[in-house]
C-alpha atoms as a PDB file:
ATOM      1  CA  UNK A   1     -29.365  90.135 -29.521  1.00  0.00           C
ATOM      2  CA  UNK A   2     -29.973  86.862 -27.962  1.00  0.00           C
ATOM      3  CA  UNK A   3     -33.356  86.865 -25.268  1.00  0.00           C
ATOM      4  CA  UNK A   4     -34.793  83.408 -24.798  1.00  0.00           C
ATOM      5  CA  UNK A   5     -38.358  84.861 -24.221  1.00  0.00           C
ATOM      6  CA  UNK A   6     -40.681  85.699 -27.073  1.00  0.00           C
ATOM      7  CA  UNK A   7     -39.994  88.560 -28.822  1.00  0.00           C
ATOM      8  CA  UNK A   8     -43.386  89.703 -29.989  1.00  0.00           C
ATOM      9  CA  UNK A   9     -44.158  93.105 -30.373  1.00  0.00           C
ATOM     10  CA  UNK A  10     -40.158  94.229 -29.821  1.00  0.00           C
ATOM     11  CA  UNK A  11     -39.387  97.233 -31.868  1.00  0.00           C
ATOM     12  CA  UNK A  12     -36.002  98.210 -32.390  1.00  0.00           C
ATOM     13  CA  UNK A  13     -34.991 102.045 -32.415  1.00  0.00           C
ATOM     14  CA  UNK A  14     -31.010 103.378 -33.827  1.00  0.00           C
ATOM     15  CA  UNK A  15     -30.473 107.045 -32.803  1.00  0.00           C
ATOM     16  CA  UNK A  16     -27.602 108.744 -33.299  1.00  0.00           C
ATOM     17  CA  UNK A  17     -25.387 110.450 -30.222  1.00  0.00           C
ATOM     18  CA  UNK A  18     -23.400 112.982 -31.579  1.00  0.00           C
ATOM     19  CA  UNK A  19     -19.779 112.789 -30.325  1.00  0.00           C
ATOM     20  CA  UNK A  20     -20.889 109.197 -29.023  1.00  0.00           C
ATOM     21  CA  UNK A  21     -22.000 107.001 -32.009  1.00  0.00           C
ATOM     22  CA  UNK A  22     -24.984 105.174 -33.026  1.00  0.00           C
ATOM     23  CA  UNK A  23     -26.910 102.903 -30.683  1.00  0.00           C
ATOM     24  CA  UNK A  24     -29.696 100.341 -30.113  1.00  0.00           C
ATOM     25  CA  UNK A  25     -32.997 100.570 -27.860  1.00  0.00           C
ATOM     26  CA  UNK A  26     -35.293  97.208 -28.213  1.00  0.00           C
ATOM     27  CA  UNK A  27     -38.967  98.224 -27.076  1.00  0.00           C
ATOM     28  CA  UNK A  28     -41.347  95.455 -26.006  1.00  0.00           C
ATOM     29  CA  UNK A  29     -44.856  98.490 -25.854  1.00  0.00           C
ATOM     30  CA  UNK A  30     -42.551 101.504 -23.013  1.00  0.00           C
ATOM     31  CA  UNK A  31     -40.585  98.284 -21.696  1.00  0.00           C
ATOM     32  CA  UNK A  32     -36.819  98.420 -22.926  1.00  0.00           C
ATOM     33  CA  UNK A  33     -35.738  94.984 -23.184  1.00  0.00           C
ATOM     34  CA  UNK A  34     -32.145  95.313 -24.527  1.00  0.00           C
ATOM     35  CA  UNK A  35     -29.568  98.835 -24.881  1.00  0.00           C
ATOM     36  CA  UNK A  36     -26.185  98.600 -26.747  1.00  0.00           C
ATOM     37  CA  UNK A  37     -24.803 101.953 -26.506  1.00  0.00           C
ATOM     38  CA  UNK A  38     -23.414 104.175 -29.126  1.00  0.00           C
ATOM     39  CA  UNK A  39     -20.491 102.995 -31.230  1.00  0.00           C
ATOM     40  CA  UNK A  40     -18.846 104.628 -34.548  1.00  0.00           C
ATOM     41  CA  UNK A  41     -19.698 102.614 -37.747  1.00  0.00           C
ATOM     42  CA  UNK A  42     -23.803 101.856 -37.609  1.00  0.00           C
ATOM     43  CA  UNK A  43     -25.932 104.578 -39.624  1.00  0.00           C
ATOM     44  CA  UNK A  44     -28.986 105.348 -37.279  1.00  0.00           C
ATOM     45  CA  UNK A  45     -32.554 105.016 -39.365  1.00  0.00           C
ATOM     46  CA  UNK A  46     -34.226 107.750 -40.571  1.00  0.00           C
ATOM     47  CA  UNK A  47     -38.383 107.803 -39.220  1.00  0.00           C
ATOM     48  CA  UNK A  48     -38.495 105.808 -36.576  1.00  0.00           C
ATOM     49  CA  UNK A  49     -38.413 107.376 -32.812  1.00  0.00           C
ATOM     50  CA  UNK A  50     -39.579 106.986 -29.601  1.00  0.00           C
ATOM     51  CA  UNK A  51     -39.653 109.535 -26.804  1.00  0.00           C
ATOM     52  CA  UNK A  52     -37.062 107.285 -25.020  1.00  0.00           C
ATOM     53  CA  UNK A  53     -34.826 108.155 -28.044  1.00  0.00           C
ATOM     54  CA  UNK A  54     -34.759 112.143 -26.862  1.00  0.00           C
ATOM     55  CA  UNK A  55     -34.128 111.427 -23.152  1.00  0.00           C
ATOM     56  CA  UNK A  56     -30.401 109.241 -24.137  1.00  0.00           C
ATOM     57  CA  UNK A  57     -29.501 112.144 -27.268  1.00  0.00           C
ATOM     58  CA  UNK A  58     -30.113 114.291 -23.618  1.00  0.00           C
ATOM     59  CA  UNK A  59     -28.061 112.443 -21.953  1.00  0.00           C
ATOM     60  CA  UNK A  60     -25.162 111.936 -24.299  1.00  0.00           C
ATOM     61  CA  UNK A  61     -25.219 115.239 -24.733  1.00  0.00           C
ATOM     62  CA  UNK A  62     -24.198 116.137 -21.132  1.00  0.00           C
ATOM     63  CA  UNK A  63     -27.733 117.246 -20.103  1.00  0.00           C
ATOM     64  CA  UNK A  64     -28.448 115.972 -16.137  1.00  0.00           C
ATOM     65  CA  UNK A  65     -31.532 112.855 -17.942  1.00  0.00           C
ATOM     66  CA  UNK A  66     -32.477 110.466 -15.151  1.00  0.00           C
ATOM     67  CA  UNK A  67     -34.078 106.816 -16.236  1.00  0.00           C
ATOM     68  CA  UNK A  68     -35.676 105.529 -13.099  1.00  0.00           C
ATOM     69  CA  UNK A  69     -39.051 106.177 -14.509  1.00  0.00           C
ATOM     70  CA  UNK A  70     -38.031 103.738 -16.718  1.00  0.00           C
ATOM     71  CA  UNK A  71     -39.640 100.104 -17.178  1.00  0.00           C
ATOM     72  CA  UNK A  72     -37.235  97.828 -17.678  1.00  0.00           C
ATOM     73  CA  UNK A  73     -37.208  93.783 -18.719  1.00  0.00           C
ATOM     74  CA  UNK A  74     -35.934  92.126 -15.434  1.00  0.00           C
ATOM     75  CA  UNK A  75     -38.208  89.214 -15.652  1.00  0.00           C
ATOM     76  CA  UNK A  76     -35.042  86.535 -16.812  1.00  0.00           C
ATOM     77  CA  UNK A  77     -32.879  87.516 -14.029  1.00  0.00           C
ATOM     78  CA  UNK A  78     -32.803  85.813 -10.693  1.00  0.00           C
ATOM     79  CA  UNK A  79     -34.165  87.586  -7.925  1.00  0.00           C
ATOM     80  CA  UNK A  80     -30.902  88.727  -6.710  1.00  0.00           C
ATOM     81  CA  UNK A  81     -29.970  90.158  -9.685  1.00  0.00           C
ATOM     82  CA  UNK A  82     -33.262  91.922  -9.941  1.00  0.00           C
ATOM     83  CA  UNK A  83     -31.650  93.347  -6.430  1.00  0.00           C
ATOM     84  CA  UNK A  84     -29.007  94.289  -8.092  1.00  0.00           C
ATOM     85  CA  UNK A  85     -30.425  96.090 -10.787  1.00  0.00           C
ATOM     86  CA  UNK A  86     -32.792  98.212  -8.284  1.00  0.00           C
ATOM     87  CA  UNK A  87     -29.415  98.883  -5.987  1.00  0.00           C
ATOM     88  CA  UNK A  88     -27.947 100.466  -9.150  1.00  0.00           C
ATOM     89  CA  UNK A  89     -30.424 102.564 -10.316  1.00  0.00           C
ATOM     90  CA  UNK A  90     -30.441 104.351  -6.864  1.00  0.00           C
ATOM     91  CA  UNK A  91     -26.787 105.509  -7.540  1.00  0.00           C
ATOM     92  CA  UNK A  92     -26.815 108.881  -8.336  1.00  0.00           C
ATOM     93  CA  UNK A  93     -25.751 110.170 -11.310  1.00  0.00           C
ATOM     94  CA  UNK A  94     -22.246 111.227 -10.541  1.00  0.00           C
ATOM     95  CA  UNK A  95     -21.558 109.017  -7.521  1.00  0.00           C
ATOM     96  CA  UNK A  96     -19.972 105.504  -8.364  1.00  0.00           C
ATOM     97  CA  UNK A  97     -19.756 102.748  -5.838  1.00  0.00           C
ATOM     98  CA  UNK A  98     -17.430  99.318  -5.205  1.00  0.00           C
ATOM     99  CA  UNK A  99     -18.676  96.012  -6.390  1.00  0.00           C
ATOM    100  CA  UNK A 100     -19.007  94.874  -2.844  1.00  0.00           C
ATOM    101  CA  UNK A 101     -20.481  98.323  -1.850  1.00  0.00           C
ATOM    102  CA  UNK A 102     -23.476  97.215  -4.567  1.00  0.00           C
ATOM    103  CA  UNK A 103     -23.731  93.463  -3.614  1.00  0.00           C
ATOM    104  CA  UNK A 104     -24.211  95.114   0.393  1.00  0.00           C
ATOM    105  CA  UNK A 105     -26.823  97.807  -1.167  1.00  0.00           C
ATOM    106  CA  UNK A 106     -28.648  94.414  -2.475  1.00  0.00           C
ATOM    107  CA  UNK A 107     -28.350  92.833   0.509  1.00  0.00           C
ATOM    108  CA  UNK A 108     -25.258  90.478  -0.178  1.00  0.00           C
ATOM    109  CA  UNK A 109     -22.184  92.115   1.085  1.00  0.00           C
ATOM    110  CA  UNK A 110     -19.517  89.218   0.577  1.00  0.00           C
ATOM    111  CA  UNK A 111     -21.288  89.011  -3.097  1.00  0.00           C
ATOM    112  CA  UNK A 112     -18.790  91.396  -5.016  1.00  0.00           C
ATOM    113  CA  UNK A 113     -18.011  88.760  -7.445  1.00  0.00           C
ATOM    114  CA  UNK A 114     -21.272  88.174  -8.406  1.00  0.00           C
ATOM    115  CA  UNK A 115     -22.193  91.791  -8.838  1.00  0.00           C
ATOM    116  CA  UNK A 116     -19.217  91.772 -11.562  1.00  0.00           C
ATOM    117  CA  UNK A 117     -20.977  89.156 -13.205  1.00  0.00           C
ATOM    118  CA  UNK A 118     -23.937  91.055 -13.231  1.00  0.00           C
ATOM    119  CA  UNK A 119     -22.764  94.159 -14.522  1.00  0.00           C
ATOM    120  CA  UNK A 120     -20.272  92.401 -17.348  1.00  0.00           C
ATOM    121  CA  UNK A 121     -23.951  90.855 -18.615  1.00  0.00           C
ATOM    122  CA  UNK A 122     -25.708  94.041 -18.251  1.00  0.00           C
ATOM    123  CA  UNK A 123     -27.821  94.280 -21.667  1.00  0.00           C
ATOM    124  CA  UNK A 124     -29.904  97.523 -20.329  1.00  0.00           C
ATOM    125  CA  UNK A 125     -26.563  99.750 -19.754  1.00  0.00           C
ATOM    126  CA  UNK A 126     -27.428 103.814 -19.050  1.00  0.00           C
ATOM    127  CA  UNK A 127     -31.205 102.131 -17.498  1.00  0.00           C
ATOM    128  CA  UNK A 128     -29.141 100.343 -15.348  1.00  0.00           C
ATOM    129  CA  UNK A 129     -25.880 102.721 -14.977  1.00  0.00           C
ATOM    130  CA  UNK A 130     -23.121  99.778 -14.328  1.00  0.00           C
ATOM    131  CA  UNK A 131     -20.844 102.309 -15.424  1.00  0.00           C
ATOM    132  CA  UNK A 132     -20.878 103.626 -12.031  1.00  0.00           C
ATOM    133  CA  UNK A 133     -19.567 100.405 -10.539  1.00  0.00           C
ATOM    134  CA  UNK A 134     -15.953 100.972 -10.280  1.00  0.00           C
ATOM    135  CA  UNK A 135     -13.117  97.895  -8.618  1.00  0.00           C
ATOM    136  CA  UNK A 136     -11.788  98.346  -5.061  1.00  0.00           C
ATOM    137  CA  UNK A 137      -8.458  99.226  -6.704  1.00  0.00           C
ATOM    138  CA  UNK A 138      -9.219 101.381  -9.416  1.00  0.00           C
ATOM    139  CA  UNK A 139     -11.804 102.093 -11.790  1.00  0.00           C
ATOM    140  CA  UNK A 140     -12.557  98.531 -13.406  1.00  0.00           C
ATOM    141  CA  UNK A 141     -13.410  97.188 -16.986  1.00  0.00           C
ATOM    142  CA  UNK A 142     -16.191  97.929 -19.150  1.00  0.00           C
ATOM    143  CA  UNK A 143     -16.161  95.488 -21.501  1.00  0.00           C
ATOM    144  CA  UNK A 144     -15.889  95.411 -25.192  1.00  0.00           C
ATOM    145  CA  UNK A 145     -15.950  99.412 -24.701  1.00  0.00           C
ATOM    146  CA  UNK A 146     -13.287  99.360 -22.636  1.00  0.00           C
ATOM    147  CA  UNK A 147     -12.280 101.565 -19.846  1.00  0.00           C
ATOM    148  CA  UNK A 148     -12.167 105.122 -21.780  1.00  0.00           C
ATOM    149  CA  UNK A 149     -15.781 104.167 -22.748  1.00  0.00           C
ATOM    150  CA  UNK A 150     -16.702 103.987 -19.281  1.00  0.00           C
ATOM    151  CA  UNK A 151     -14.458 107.019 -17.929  1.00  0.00           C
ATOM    152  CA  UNK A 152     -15.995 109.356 -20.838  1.00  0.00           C
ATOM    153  CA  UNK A 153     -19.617 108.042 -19.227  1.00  0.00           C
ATOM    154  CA  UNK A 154     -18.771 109.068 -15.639  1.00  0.00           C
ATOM    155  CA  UNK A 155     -16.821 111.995 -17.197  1.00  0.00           C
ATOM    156  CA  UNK A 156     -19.894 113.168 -18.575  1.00  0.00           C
ATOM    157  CA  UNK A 157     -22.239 112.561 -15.436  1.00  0.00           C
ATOM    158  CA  UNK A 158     -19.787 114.600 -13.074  1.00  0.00           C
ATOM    159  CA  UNK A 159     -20.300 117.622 -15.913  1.00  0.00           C
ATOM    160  CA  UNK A 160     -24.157 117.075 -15.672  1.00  0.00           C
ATOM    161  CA  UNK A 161     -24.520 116.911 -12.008  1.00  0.00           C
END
């Protein structure tokens, strides 16, 4: 994990989603700073948990979990992208929208590209769902995940609605 401002006081939480894998949650105090979701091959560790831990289990498990009570680490991003991030986590869980449908909801509409950007540097993924940012022509990438990553997320949304 690579975040240029301090990192006192970040705590760093593995949990385990069954079905799903193991993944990260970096805690500066109740702000998440950094996600990676759950991949196969990391062992979660035993004793340490946070209530946040319990709410994405919930929500890997299918259960309708909503993070916009959330805090969240937006402080490094410009302020459009900070417009980004709030347009996103409006989307309801189970809705997806267009790139250029999110750069209009944060007040750019000819910005699609840059809402790409955005979302392929997302670092708080499920916080900010950029899972349910799909292409014009078809459902998009997701990264080093890939696309059956990101169709299993909105998969499981749809079920949870």
């Amino acid at each position: 994990m690579v975040l240029s401002r301090g990192m006192a006081g970040v705590k760093a939480f593995r949990y385990e989603a069954p079905g799903w894998g193991v993944g990260e949650l970096w805690l500066q105090g109740e702000r998440v700073v950094w996600h990676e979701l759950p991949v196969a091959g990391l062992r979660p560790e035993p004793g340490r948990d946070h209530p946040l831990i319990g709410r994405l289990i919930d929500f890997f498990s299918g259960r309708p979990v909503e993070f916009d009570d959330v805090e969240l680490d937006l402080d490094e991003l410009s302020p459009f992208h900070q417009e980004l991030a709030r347009a996103l986590r409006r989307v309801p869980r189970g809705e997806v929208v267009s790139y250029g449908e999110l750069a209009a909801l944060a007040g750019r509409p000819r910005a699609q590209r840059a809402a790409g950007t955005f979302c392929a540097r997302n670092r708080l993924a499920i916080f900010i769902p950029c899972h349910r940012v799909v292409g014009s022509d078809g459902i998009g990438s997701y990264g080093s995940l890939g696309v059956e990553y990101k169709r299993r997320l909105l998969a499981l949304e749809e079920r949870a609605a």
